[in-house]
Protein backbone atom coordinates (compact mmCIF):
# COMPACT_ATOMS: atom_id res chain seq x y z
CA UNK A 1 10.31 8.01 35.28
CA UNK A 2 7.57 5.36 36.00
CA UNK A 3 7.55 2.66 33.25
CA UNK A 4 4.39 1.07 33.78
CA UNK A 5 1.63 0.81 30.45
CA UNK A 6 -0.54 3.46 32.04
CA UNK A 7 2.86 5.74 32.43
CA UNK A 8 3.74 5.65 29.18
CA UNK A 9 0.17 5.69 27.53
CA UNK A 10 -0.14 9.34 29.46
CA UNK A 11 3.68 10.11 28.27
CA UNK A 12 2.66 9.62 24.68
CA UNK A 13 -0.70 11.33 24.48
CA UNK A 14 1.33 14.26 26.19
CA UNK A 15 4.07 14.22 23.64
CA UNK A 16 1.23 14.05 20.99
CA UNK A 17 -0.31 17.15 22.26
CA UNK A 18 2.44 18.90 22.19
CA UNK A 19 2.62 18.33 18.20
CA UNK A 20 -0.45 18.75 16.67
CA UNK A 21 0.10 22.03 15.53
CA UNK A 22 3.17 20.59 14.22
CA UNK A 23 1.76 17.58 12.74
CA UNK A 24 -1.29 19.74 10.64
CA UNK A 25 1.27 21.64 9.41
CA UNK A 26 3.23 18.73 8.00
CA UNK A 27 -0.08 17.40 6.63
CA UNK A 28 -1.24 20.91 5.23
CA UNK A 29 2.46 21.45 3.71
CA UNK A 30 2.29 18.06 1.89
CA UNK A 31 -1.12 18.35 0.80
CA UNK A 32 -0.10 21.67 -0.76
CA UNK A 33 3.05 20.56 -2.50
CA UNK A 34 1.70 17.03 -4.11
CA UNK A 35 4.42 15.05 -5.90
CA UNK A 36 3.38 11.72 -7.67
CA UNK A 37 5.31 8.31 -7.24
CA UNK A 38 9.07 8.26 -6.98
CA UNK A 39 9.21 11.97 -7.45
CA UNK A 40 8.38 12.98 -3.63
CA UNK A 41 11.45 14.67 -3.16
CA UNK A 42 10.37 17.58 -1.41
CA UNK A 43 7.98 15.29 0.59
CA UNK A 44 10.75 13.65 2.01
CA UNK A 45 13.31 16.35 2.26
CA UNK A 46 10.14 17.69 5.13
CA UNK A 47 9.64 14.49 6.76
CA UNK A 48 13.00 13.19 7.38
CA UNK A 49 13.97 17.05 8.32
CA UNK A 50 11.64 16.87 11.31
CA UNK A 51 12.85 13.55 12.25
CA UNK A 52 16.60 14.53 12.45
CA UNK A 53 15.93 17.14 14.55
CA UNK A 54 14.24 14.66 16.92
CA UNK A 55 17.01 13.02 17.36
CA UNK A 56 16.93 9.84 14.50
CA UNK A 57 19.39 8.57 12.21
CA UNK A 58 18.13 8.96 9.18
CA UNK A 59 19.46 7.24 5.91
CA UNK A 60 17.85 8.22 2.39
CA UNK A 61 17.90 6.22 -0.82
CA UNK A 62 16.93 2.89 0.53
CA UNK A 63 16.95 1.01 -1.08
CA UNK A 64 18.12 2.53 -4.05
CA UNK A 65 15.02 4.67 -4.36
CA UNK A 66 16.26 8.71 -3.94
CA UNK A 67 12.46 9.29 -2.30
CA UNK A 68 12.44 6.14 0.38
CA UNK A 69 13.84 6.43 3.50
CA UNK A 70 14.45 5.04 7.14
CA UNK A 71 14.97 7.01 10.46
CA UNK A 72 15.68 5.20 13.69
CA UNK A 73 15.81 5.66 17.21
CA UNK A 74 16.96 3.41 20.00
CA UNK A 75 18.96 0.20 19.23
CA UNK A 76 18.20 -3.80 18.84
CA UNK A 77 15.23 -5.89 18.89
CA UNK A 78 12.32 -5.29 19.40
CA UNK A 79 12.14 -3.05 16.68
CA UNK A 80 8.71 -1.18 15.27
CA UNK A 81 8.22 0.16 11.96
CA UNK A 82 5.98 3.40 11.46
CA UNK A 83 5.38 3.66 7.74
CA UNK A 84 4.96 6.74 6.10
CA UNK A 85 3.36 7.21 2.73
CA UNK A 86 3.39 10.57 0.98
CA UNK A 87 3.03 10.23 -3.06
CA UNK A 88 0.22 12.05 -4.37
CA UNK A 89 -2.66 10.99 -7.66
CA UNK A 90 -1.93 12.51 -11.26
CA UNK A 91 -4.34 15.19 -11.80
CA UNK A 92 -6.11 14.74 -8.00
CA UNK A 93 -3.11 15.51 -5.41
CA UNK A 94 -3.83 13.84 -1.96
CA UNK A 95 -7.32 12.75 -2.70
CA UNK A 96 -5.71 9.38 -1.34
CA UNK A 97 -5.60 10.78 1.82
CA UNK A 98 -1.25 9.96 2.09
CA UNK A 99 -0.87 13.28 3.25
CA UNK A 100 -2.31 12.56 6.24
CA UNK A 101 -0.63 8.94 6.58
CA UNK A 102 2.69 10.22 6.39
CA UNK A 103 2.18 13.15 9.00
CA UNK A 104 0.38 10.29 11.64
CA UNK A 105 3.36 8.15 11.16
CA UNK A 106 6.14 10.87 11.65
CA UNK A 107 3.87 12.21 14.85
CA UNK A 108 3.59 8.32 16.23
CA UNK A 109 7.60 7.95 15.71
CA UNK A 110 8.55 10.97 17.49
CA UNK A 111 5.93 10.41 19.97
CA UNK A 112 6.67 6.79 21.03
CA UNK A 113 10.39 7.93 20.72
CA UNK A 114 10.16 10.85 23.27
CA UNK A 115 7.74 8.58 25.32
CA UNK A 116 9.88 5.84 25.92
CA UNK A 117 12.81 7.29 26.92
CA UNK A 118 16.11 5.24 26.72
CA UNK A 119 14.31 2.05 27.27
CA UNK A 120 15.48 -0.90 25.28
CA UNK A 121 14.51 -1.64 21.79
CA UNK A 122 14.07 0.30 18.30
CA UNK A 123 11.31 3.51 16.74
CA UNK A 124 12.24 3.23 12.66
CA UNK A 125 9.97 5.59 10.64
CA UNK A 126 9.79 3.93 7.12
CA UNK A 127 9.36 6.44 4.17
CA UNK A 128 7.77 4.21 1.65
CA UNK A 129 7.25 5.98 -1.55
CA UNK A 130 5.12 5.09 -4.88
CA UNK A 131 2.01 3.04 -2.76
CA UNK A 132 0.06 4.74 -6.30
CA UNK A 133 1.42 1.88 -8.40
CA UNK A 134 5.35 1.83 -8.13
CA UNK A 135 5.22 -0.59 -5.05
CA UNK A 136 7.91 1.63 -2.90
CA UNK A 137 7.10 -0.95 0.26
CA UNK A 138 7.22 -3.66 -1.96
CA UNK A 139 10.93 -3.12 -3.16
CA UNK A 140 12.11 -1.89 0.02
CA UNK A 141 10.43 -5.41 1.92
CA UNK A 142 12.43 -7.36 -0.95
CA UNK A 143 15.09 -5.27 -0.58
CA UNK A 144 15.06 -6.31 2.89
CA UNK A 145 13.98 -3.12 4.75
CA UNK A 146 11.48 -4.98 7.07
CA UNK A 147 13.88 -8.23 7.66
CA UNK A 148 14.34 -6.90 11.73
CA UNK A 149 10.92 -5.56 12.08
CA UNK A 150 8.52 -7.20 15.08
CA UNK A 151 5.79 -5.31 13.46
CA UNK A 152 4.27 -2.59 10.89
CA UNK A 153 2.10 -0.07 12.08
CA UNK A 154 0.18 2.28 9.82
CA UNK A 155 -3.32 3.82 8.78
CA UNK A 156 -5.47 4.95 5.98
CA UNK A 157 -7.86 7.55 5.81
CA UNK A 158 -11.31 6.31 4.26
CA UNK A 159 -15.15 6.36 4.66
CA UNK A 160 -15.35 3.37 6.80
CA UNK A 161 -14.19 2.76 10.51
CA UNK A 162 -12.78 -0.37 10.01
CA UNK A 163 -10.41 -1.96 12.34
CA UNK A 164 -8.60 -3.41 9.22
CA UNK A 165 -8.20 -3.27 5.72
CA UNK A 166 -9.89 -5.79 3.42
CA UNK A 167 -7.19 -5.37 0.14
CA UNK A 168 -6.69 -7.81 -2.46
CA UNK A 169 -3.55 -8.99 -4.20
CA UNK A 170 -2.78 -7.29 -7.67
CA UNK A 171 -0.48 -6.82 -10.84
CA UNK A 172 -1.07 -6.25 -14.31
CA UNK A 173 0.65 -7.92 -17.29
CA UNK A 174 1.73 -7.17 -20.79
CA UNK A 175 0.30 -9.42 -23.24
CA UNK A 176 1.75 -8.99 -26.68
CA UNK A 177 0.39 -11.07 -29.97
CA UNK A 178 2.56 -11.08 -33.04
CA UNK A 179 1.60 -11.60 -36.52
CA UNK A 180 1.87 -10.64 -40.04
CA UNK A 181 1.35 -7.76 -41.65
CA UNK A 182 -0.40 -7.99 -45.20
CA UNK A 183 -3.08 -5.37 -47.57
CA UNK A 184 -6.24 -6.30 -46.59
CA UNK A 185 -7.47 -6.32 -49.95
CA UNK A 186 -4.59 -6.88 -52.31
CA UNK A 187 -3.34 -9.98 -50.06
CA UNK A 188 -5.61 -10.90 -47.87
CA UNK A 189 -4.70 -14.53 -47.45
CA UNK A 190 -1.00 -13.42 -46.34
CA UNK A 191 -1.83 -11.08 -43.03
CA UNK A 192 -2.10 -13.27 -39.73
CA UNK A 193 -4.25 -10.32 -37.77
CA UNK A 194 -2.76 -9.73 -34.49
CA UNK A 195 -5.41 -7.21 -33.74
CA UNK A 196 -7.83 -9.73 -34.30
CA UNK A 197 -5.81 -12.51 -31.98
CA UNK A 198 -5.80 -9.77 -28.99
CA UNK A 199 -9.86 -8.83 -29.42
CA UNK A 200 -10.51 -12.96 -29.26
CA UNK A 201 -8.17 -12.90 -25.83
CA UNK A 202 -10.43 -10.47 -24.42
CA UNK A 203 -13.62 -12.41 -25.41
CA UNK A 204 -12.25 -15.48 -24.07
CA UNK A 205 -11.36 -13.32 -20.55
CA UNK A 206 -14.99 -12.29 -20.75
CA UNK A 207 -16.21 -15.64 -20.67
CA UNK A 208 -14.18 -16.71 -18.01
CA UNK A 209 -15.02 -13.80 -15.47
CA UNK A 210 -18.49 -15.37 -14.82
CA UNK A 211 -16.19 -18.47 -13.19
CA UNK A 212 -14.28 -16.75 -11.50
CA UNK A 213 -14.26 -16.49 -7.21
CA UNK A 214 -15.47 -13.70 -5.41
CA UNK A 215 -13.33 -10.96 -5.61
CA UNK A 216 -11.11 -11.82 -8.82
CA UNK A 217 -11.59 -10.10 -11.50
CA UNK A 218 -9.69 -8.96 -15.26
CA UNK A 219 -9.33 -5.57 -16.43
CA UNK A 220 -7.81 -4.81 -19.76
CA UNK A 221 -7.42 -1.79 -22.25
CA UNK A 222 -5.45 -2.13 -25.47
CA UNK A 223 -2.30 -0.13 -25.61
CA UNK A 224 -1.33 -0.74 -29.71
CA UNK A 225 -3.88 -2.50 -32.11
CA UNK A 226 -1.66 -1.76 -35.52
CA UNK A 227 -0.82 1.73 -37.39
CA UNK A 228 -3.09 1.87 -40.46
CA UNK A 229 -6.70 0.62 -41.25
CA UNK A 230 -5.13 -0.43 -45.12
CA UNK A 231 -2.66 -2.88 -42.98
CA UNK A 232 -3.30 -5.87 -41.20
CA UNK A 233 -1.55 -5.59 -37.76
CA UNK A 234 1.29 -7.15 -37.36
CA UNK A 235 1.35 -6.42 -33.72
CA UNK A 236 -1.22 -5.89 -31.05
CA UNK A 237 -0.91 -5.10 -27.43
CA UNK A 238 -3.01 -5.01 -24.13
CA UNK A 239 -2.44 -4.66 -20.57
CA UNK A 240 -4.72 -6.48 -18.15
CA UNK A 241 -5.13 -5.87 -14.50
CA UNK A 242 -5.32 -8.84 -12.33
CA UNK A 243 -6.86 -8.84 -8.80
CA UNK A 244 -7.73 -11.54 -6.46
CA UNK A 245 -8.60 -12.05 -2.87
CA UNK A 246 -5.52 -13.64 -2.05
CA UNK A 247 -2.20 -13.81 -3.42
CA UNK A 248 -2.61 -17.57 -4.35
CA UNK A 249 -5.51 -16.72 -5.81
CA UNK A 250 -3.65 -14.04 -7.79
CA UNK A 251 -1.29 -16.69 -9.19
CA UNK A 252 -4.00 -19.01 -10.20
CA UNK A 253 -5.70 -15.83 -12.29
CA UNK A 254 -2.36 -15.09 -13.81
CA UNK A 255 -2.33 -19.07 -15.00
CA UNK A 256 -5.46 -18.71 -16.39
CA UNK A 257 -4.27 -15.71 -18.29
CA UNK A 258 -1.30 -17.45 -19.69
CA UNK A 259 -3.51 -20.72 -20.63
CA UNK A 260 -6.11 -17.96 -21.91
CA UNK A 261 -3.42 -16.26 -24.30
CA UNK A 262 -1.37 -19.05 -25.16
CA UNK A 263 -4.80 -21.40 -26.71
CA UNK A 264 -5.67 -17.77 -28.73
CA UNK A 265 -2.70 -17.47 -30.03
CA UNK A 266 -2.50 -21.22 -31.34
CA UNK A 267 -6.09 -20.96 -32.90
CA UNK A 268 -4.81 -18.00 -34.89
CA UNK A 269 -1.79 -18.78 -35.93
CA UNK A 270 -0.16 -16.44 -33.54
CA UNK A 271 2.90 -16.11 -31.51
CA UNK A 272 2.14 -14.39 -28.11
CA UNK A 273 4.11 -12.94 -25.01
CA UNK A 274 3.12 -12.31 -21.75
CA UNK A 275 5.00 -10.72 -18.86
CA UNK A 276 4.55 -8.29 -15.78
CA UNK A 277 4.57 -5.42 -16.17
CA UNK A 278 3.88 -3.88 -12.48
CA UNK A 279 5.12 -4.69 -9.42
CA UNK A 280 2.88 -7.50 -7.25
CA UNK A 281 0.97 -6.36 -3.99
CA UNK A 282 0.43 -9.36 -2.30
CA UNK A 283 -2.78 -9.59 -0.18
CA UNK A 284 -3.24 -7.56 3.37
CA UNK A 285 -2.80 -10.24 6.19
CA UNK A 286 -4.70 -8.52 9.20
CA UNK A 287 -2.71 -8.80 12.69
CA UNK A 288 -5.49 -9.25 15.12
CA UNK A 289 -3.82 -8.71 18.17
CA UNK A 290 -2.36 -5.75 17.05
CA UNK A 291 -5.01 -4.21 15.07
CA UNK A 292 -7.23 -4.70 18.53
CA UNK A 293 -4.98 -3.54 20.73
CA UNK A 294 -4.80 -0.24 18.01
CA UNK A 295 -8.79 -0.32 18.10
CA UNK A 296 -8.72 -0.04 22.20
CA UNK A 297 -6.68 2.83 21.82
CA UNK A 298 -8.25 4.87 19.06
CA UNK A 299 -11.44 4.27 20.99
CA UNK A 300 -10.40 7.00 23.81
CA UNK A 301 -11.17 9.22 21.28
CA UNK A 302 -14.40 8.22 20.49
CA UNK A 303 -13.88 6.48 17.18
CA UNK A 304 -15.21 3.02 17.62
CA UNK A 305 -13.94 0.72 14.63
CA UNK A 306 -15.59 -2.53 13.11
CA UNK A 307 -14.87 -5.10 11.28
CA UNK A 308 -15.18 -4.24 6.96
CA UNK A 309 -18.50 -5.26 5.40
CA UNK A 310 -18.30 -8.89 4.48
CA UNK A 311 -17.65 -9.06 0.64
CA UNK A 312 -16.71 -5.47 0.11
CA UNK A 313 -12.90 -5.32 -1.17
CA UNK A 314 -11.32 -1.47 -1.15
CA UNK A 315 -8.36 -2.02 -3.55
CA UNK A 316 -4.88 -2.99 -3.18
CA UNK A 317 -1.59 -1.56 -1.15
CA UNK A 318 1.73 -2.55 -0.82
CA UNK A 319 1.24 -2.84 2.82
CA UNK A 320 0.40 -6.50 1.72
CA UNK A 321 3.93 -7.30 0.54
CA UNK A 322 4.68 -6.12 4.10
CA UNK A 323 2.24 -7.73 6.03
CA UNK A 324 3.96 -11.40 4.34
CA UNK A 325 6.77 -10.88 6.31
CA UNK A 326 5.83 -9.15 9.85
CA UNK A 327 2.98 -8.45 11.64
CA UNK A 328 1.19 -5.51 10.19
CA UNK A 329 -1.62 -2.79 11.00
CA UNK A 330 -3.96 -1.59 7.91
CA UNK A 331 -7.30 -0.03 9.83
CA UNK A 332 -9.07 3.10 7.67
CA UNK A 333 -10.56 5.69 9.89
CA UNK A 334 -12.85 7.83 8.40
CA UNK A 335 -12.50 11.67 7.42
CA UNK A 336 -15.97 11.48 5.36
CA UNK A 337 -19.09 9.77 5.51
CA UNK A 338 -19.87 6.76 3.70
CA UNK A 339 -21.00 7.68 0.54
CA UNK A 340 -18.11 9.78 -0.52
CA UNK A 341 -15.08 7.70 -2.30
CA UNK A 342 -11.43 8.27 -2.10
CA UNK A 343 -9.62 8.90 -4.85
CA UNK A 344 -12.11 12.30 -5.76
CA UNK A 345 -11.72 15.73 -5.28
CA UNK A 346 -14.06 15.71 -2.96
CA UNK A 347 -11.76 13.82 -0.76
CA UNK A 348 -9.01 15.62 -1.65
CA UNK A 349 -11.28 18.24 -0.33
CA UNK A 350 -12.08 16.52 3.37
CA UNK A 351 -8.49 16.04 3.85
CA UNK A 352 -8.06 19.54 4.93
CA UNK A 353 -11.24 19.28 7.27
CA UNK A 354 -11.67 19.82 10.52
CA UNK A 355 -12.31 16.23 11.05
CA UNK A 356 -9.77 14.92 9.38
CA UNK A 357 -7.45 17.23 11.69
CA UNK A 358 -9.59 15.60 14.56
CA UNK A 359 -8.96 12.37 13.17
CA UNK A 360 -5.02 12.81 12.78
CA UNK A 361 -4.48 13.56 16.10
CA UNK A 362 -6.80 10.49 17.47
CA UNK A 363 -5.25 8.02 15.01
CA UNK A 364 -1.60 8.83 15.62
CA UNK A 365 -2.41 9.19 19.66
CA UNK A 366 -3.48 5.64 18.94
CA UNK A 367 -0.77 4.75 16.57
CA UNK A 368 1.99 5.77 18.93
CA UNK A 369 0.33 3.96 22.37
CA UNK A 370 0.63 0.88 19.77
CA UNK A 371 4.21 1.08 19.09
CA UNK A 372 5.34 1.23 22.51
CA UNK A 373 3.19 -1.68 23.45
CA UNK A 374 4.79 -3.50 20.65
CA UNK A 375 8.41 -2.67 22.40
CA UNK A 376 7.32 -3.46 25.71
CA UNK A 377 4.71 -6.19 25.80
CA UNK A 378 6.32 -9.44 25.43
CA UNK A 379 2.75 -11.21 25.33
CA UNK A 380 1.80 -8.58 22.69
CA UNK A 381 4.49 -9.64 20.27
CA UNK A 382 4.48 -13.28 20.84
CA UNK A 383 0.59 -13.35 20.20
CA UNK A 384 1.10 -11.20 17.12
CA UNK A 385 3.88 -13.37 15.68
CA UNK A 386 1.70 -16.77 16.67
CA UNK A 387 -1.41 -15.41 14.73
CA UNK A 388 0.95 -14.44 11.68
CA UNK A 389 3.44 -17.45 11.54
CA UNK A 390 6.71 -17.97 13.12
CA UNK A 391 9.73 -15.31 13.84
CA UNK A 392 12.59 -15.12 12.33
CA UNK A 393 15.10 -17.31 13.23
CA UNK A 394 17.88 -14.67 13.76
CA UNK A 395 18.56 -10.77 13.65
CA UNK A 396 21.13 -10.05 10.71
């Protein structure tokens, strides 16, 4: 069996052929059956199904999470992650389009799996649960998931043809002021209005926004501002949503936060905490090399992707806790046109369209012809880990 780039390229768009019946089912079953974060159980119970019977070694609650999983096939370095993502929106079901994530990475795995052959090197499917807030990827990269990884390969469905993803770092925090409670009227002079110190936070966050850089920003909603109007409030909640361009930039807003919290609650006499209360995504770091060499591919199909619209910022993943440690893939290929949204039924809607069928089998075509170039193309990986920072040091 001829091993040259060409050979396998034609190998994997075979074995991609010969499961895209297979694949829109997967997609159509999921979309279907929508479970929200850390509660995909049936989502995973389908995915890691097919991927036994392929032939991978499959090993659930990693780590520690009943709905994450890996499956692998081959053995050693170089190794290739194919991440999966398959939690659905409260109230909108796969309007983010995961449905259709998860079945492009299981068809790239088994695809570049089949492809290849017994040819050195590692195919590990990632099931990364929660991207809706609960940060699967994020726990499973500190867990240590993606320590023998060479690189990360997924996509996103969208309204754009972008060749990557421009996310931003983000994390909310609990900010709790503490006070004393008192009769408005009968003691006045006794309540210290926590209510009161919580409203002045958000005033002072107003003020700041119009400093901040492009693409940070401060979102908060009070979650407890007392229990009676005939009671001054003796406590007084909010959370507040942090984003930023970068993750540096994240930390910096989260100073300003604590500065911001910690001078209110001294001018009103006050005591205030102020903790996390999400898990961080960190900031997508693009792999160039291997989001071009993905573009090249996906192009056979006709779907030409460009770089995002300068200054336009589409949320936040977890694939940016990833993309800290390995070389990573983030492009969105587009199942509607541009002035739809994700995250509405009406792309909840286009996810069971034609196109987006057409689009599944181009993307993981493309997805899979990526992952075997990652195992086989030394100059591949050693540009990829150049551009991103240095390798590790050794395999554990």
């Amino acid at each position: 069996m001829s091993s040259t780039p060409d050979a396998v390229h034609h190998r994997v768009r075979q074995e991609v052929a010969a499961r895209t019946d297979l694949l829109w089912e997967v997609a159509s079953a999921l979309h279907a059956d929508p479970e929200c974060a850390f509660a995909e159980h049936r989502a995973a119970a389908l995915l890691t199904g097919e991927l036994r019977r392929a032939g991978f070694d499959v090993r659930q609650d990693v780590p520690g999470l009943p709905t994450a999983f890996t499956a692998r096939a081959g053995g050693g370095r170089p190794t290739v992650a194919l991440l999966l993502e398959y939690d659905a929106l409260p109230g909108l079901g796969h309007a983010c389009g995961h449905h259709l994530i998860a079945a492009a990475g299981l068809g790239a795995a088994l695809a570049a799996h089949a492809a290849r052959g017994d040819a050195p090197g590692t195919v590990l499917a990632v099931g990364t649960p929660a991207e809706e807030g609960g940060g699967g990827k994020a726990l499973e990269a500190e867990a240590g998931v993606f320590d023998e990884v060479d690189a990360a390969l997924m996509f996103h469905p969208g309204v754009h043809d972008w060749v990557r993803a421009p996310l931003t770092a983000q994390e909310q925090y609990r900010v709790g002021f503490h006070g004393r409670a008192a009769h408005p009227t009968g003691n006045p002079t006794e309540g210290i209005d926590a209510l009161a110190a919580l409203i002045e936070l958000f005033n002072v966050l107003a003020g700041l926004t119009h400093r901040l850089p492009e693409a940070s920003h401060v979102q908060g909603i009070i979650t407890h501002g007392g229990t009676a109007t005939n009671i001054v409030p003796e406590y007084a909640e909010g959370v507040f949503g942090l984003r930023a361009a970068t993750t540096g930039a994240l930390d910096d807003l989260a100073g300003r936060l604590r500065t911001a919290a910690a001078g209110v609650a001294q001018a009103t006499g006050t005591t205030v905490t102020v903790e996390r209360a999400t898990v961080r995504y960190e900031h997508f770091r693009d792999s160039e090399p291997l989001s071009a060499r993905f573009a090249a591919h996906l192009s056979r199909a006709g779907i030409d992707l460009t770089p995002p619209t300068p200054g336009v910022y589409l949320g936040s993943s977890d694939i940016g806790n990833v993309s800290g440690l390995v070389p990573a893939i983030h492009p969105f290929v587009a199942i509607m046109d541009a002035d739809g949204s994700d995250h509405t039924p009406e792309f909840a809607e286009a996810g069971l369209s034609e196109r987006a069928r057409g689009v599944l089998a181009s993307v993981t075509e493309a997805l899979a012809c990526t992952a075997v170039d990652v195992l086989a193309d030394d100059p591949l990986r050693t540009a990829a880990w150049r551009a991103h920072g240095p390798a590790p040091v050794a395999v554990r």
